[in-house]
C-alpha atoms as a PDB file:
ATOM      1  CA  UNK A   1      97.810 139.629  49.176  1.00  0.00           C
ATOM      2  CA  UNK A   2      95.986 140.273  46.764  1.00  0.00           C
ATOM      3  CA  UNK A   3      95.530 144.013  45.533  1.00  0.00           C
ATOM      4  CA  UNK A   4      92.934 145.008  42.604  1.00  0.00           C
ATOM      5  CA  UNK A   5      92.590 148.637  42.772  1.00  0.00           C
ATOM      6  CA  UNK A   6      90.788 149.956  39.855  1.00  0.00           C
ATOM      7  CA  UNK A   7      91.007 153.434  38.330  1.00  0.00           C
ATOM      8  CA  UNK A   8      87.954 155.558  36.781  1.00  0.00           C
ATOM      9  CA  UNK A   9      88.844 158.111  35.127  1.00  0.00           C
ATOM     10  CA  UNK A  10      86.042 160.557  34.429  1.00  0.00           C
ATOM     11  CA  UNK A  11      86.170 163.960  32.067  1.00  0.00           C
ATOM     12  CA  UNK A  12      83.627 166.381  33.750  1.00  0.00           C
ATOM     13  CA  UNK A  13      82.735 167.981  30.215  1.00  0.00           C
ATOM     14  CA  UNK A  14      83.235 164.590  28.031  1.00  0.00           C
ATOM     15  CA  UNK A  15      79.073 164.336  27.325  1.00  0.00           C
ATOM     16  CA  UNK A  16      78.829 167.703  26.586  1.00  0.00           C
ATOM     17  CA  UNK A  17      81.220 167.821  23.728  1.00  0.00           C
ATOM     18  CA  UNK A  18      79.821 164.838  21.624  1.00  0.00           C
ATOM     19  CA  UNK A  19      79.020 165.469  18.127  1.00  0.00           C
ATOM     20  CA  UNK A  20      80.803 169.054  18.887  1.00  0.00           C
ATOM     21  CA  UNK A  21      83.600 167.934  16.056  1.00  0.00           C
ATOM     22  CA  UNK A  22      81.314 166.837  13.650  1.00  0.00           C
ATOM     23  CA  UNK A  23      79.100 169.733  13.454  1.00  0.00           C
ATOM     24  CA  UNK A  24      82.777 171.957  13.168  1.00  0.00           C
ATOM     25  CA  UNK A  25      83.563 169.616  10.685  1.00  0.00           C
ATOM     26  CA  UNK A  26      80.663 169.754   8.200  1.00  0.00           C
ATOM     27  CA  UNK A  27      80.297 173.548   8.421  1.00  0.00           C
ATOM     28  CA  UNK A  28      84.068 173.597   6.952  1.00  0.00           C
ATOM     29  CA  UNK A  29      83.323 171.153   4.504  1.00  0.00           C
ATOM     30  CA  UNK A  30      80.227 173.294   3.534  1.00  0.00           C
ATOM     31  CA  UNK A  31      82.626 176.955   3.388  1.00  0.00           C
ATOM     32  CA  UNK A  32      85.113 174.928   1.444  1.00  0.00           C
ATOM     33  CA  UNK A  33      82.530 173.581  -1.138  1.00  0.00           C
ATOM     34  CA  UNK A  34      80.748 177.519  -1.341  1.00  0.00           C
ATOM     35  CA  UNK A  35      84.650 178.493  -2.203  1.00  0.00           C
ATOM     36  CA  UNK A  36      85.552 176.095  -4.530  1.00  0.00           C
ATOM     37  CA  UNK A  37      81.630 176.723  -6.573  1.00  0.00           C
ATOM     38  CA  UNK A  38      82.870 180.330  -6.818  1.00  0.00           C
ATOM     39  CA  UNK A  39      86.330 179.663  -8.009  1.00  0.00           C
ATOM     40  CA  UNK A  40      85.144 177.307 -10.648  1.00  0.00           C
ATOM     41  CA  UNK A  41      82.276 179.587 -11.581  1.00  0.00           C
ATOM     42  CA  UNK A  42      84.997 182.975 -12.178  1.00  0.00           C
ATOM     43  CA  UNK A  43      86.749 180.601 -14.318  1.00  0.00           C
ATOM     44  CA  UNK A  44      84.723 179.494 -16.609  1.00  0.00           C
ATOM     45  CA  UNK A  45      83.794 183.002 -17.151  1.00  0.00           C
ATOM     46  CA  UNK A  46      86.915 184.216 -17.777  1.00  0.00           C
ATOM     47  CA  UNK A  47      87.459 181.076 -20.308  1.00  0.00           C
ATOM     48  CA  UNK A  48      84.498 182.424 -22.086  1.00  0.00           C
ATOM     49  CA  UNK A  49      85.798 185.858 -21.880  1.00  0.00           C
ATOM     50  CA  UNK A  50      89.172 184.734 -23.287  1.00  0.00           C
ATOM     51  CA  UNK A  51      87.390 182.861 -25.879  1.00  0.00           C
ATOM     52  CA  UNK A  52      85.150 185.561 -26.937  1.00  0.00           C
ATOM     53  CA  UNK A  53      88.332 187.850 -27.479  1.00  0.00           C
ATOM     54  CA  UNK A  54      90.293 185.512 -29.707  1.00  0.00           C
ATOM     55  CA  UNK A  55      87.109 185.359 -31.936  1.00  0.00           C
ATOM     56  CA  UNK A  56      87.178 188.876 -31.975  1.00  0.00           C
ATOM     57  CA  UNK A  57      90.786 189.089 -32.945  1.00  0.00           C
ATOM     58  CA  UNK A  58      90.071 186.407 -35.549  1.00  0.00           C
ATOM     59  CA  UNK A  59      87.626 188.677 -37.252  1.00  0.00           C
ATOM     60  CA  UNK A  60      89.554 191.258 -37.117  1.00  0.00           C
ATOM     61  CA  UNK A  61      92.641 189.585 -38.276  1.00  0.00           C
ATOM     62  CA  UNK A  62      90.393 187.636 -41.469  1.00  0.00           C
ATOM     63  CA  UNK A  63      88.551 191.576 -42.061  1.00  0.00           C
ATOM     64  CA  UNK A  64      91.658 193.181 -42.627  1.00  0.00           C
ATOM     65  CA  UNK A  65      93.327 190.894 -45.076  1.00  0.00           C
ATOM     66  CA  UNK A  66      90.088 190.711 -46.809  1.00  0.00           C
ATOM     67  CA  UNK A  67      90.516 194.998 -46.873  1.00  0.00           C
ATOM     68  CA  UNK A  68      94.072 194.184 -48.156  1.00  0.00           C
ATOM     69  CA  UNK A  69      93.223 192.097 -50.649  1.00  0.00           C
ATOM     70  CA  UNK A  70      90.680 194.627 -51.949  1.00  0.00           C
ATOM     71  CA  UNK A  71      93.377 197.030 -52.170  1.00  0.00           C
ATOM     72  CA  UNK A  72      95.542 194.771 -54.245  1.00  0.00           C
ATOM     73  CA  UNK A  73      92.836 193.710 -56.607  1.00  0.00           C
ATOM     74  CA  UNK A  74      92.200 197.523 -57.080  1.00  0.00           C
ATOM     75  CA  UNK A  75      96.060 198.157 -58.028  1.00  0.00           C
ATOM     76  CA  UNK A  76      96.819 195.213 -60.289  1.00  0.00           C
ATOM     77  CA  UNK A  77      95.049 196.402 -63.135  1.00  0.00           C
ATOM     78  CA  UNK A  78      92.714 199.332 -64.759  1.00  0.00           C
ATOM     79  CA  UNK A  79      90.937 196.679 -65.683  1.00  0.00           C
ATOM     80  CA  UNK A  80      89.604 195.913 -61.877  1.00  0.00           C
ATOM     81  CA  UNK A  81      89.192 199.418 -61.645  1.00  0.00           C
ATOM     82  CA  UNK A  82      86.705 199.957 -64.427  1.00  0.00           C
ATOM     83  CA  UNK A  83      84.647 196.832 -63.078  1.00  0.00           C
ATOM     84  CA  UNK A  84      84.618 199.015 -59.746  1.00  0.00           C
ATOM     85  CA  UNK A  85      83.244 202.202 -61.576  1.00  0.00           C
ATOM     86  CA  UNK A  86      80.390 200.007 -62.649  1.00  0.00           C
ATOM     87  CA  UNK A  87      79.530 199.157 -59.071  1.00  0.00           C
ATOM     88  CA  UNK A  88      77.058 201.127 -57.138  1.00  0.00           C
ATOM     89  CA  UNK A  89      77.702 202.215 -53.635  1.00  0.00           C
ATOM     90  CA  UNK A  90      77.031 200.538 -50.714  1.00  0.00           C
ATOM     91  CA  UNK A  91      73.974 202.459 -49.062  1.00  0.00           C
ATOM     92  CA  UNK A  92      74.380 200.973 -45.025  1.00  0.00           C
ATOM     93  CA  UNK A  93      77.435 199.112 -45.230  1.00  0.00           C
ATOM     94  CA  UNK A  94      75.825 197.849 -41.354  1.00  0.00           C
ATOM     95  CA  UNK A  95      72.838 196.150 -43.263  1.00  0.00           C
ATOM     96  CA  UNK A  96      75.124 194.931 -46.330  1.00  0.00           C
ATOM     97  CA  UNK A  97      72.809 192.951 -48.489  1.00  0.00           C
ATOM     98  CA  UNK A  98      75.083 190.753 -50.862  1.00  0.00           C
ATOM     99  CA  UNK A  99      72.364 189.695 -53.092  1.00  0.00           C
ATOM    100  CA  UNK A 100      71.833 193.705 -54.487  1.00  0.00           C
ATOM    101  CA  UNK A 101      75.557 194.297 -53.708  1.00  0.00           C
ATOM    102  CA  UNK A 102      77.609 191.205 -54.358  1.00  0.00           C
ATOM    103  CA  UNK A 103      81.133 190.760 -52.919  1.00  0.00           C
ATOM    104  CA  UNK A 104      84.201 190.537 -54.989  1.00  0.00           C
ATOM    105  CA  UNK A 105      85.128 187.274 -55.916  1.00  0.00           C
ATOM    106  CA  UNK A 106      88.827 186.681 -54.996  1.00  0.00           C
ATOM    107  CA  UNK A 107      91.275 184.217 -54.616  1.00  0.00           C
ATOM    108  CA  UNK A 108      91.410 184.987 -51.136  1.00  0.00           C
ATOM    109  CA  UNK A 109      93.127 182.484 -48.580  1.00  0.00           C
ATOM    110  CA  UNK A 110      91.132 181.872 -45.515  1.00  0.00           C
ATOM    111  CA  UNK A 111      92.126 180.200 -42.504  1.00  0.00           C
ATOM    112  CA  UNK A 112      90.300 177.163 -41.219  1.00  0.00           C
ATOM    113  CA  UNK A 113      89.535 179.264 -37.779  1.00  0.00           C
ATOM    114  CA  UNK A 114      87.012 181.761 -39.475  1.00  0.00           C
ATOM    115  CA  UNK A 115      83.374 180.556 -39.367  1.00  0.00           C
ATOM    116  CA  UNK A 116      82.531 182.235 -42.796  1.00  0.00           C
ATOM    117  CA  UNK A 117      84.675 183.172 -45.721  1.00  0.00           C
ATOM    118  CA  UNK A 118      85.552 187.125 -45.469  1.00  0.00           C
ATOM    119  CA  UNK A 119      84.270 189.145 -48.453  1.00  0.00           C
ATOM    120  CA  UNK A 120      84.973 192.438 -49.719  1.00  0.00           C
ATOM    121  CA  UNK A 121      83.279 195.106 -51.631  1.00  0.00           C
ATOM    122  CA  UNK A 122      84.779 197.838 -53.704  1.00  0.00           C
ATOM    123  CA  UNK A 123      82.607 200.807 -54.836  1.00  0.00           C
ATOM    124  CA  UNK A 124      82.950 203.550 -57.193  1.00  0.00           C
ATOM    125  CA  UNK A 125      85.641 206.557 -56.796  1.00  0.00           C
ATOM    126  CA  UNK A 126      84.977 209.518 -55.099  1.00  0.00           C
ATOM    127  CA  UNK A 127      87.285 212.625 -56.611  1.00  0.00           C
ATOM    128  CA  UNK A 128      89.530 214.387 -54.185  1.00  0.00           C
ATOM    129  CA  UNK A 129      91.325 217.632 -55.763  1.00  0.00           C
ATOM    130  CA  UNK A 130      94.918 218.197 -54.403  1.00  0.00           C
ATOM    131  CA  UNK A 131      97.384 220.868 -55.548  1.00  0.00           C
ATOM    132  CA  UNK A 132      96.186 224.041 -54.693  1.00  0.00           C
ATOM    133  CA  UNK A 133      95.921 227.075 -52.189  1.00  0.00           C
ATOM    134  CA  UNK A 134      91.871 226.371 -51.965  1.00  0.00           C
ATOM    135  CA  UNK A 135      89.465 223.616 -52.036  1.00  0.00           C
ATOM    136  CA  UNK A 136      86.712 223.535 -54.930  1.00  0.00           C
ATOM    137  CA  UNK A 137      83.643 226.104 -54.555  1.00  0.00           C
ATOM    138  CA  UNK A 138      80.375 225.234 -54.429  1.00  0.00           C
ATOM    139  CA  UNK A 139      79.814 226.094 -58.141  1.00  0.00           C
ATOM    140  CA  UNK A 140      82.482 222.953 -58.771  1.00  0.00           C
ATOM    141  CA  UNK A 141      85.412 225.654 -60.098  1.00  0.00           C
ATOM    142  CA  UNK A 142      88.596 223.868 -59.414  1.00  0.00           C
ATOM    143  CA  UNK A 143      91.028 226.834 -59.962  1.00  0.00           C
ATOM    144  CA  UNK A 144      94.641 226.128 -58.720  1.00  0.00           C
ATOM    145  CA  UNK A 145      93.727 222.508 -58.409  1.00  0.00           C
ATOM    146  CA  UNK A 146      95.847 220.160 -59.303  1.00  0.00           C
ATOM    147  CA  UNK A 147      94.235 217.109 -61.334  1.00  0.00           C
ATOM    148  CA  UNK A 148      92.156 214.628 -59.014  1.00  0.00           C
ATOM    149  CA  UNK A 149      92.480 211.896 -57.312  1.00  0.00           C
ATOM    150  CA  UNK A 150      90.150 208.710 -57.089  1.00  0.00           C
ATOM    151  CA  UNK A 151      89.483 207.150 -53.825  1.00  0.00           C
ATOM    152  CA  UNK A 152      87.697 203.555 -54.057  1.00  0.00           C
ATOM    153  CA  UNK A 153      85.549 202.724 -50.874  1.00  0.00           C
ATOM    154  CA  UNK A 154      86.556 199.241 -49.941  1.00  0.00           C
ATOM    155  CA  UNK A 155      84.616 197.565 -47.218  1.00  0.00           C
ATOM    156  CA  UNK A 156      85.344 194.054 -45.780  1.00  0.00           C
ATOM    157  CA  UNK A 157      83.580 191.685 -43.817  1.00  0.00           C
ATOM    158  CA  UNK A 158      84.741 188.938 -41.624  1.00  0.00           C
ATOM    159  CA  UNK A 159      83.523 186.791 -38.527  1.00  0.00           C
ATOM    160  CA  UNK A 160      86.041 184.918 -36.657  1.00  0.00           C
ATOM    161  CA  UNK A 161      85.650 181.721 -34.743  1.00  0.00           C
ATOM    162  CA  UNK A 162      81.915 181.425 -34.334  1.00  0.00           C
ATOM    163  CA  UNK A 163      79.133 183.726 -36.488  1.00  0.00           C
ATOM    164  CA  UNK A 164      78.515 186.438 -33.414  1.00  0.00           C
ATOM    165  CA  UNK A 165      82.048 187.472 -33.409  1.00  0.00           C
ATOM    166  CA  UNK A 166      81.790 190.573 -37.109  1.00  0.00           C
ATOM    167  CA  UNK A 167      84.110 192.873 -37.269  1.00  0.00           C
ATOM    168  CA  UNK A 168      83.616 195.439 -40.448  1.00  0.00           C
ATOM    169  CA  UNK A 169      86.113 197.139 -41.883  1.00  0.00           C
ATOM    170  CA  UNK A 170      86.029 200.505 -44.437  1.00  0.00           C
ATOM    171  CA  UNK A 171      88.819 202.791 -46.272  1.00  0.00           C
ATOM    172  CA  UNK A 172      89.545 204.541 -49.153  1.00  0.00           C
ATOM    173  CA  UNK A 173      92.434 203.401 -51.317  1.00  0.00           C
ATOM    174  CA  UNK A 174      93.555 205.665 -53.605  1.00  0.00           C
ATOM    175  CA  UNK A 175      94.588 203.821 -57.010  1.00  0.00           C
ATOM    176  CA  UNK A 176      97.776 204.965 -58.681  1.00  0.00           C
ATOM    177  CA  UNK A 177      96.701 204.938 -62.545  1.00  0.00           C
END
């Protein structure tokens, strides 16, 4: 006897779901790829961001020992401080033109990170009277002053890692003569 039964076996919703996985499928891949365009896109903005603020603190950092070293050359000697009385004031330290106002030229270490050399610029000495119960009138009486004291405007000027990034810097030093 010879038996040969055969089975079907039949899926009532098999030819409906063809192709069903594959369309799932690529609209996942297509979320995923929208996803990981974002993420790379907020990172390389915050790279630039980053960037941007170390060339800012670069500046900053190469402006203020340029101010320093203003300072200094102003207290080593009368001397320095003579050559400042000769300068002339700096009218728009914004808009400095260093052809009309030429920086000092210092021995001034700068760091290989700085796009430019900082400079610096001392000007003349404003008087400031100390010492007494009132300030000077307007007729220029200084009575109950004590002598006065000269203030040097020094201005410095630095970029840091690339030529956009200026920071400016301005104070007064008062030289001890």
């Amino acid at each position: 006897m010879n038996d040969t039964t055969q089975h079907h076996v039949t899926y009532g919703t098999a030819p409906a779901q063809r192709g069903a996985v594959l369309v799932i499928s690529l609209i996942f891949l297509l979320l995923m790829t929208i996803i990981g365009v974002t993420t790379m896109q907020t990172t390389t903005l915050q790279e630039r961001m980053a960037g941007n603020t170390r060339d800012m603190n670069l500046a900053l950092q190469s402006a203020e020992s340029a101010l320093r070293d203003g300072e200094n050359w102003l207290a080593t000697s009368p001397a320095n401080r003579a050559q400042a009385d000769t300068h002339t004031e700096l009218p728009d330290p914004i808009a400095w033109d260093t052809t009309v106002n030429p920086p000092l030229s210092t021995t001034m270490t700068t760091s290989q990170y700085v796009a430019t050399p900082p400079i610096v610029y001392v000007a003349p000495p404003t008087q400031v009277f100390y010492g007494g119960s009132q300030a000077a009138d307007f007729a220029g009486t200084t009575s109950g002053m004590g002598p006065p004291a000269n203030y040097y405007p020094v201005t410095a000027q630095a970029s840091g890692g690339s030529p956009n990034a200026i920071v400016m810097l301005h104070t007064r030093f008062k030289a001890i003569e």
